[in-house]
Protein backbone atom coordinates (compact mmCIF):
# COMPACT_ATOMS: atom_id res chain seq x y z
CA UNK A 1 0.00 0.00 0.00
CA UNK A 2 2.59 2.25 1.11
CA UNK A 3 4.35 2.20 -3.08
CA UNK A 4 0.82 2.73 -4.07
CA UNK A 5 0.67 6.10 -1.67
CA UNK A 6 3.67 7.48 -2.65
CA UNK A 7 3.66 7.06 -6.25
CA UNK A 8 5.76 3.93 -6.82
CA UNK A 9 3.57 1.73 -8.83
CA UNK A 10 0.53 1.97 -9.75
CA UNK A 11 -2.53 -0.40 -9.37
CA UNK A 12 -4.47 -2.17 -11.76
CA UNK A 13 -8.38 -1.93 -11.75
CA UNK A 14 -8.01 -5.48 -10.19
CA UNK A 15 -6.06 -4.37 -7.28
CA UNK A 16 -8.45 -0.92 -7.23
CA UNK A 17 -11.25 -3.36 -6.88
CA UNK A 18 -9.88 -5.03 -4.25
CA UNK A 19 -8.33 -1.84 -2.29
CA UNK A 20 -12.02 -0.24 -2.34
CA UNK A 21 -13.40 -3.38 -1.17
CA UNK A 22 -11.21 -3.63 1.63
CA UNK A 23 -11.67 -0.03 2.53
CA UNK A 24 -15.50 -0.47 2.10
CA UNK A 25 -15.33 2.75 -0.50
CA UNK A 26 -16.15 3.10 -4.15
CA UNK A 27 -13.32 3.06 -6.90
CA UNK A 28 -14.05 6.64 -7.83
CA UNK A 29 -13.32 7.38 -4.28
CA UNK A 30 -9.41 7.03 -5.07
CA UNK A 31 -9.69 10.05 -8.20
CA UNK A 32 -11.39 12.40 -5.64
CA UNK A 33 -9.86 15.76 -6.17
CA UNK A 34 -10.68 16.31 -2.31
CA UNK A 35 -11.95 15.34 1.07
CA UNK A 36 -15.49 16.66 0.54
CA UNK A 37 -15.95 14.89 -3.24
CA UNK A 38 -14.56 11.63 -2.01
CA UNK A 39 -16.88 11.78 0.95
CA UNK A 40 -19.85 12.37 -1.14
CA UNK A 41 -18.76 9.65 -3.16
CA UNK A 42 -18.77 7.29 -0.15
CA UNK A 43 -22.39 8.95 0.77
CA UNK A 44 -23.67 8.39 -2.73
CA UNK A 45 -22.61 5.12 -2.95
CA UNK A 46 -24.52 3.57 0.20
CA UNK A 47 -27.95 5.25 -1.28
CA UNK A 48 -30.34 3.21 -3.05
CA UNK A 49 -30.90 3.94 -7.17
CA UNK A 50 -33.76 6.00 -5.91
CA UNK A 51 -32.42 7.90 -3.51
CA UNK A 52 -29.55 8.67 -5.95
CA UNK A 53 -32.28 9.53 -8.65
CA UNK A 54 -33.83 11.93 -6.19
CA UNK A 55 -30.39 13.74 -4.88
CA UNK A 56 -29.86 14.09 -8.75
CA UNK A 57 -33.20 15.67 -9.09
CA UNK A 58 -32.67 17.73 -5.99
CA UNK A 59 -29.24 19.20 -7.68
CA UNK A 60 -30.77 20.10 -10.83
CA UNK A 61 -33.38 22.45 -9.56
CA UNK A 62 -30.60 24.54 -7.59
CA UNK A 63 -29.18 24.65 -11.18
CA UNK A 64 -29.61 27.68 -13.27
């Protein structure tokens, strides 16, 4: 873990998979460009597909 941290290798979608399995996180958790993204990524991904459907909903109406 610690040559994936620093930059030493990289991991395959394999190992990804496994990493954000382990970690009970999504794989879009690890290309998070910050804490609060990859915490709503964690939040999104325990919702149901219609809970999801109605944050998305939600969102869009605060667009303009």
């Amino acid at each position: 873990m610690n040559h994936y941290e620093k930059g030493r290798h990289i991991p395959d979608i394999d190992t990804l998979k496994r990493m954000a399995d382990e970690l009970g996180v999504p794989i879009n958790y690890f290309f998070c460009e910050s804490e609060l993204t990859a915490e709503l990524a964690k939040l999104i991904a325990n919702m149901t597909e219609t809970e999801q459907a109605a944050l998305i909903a939600e969102l869009n109406k605060k667009q303009p």
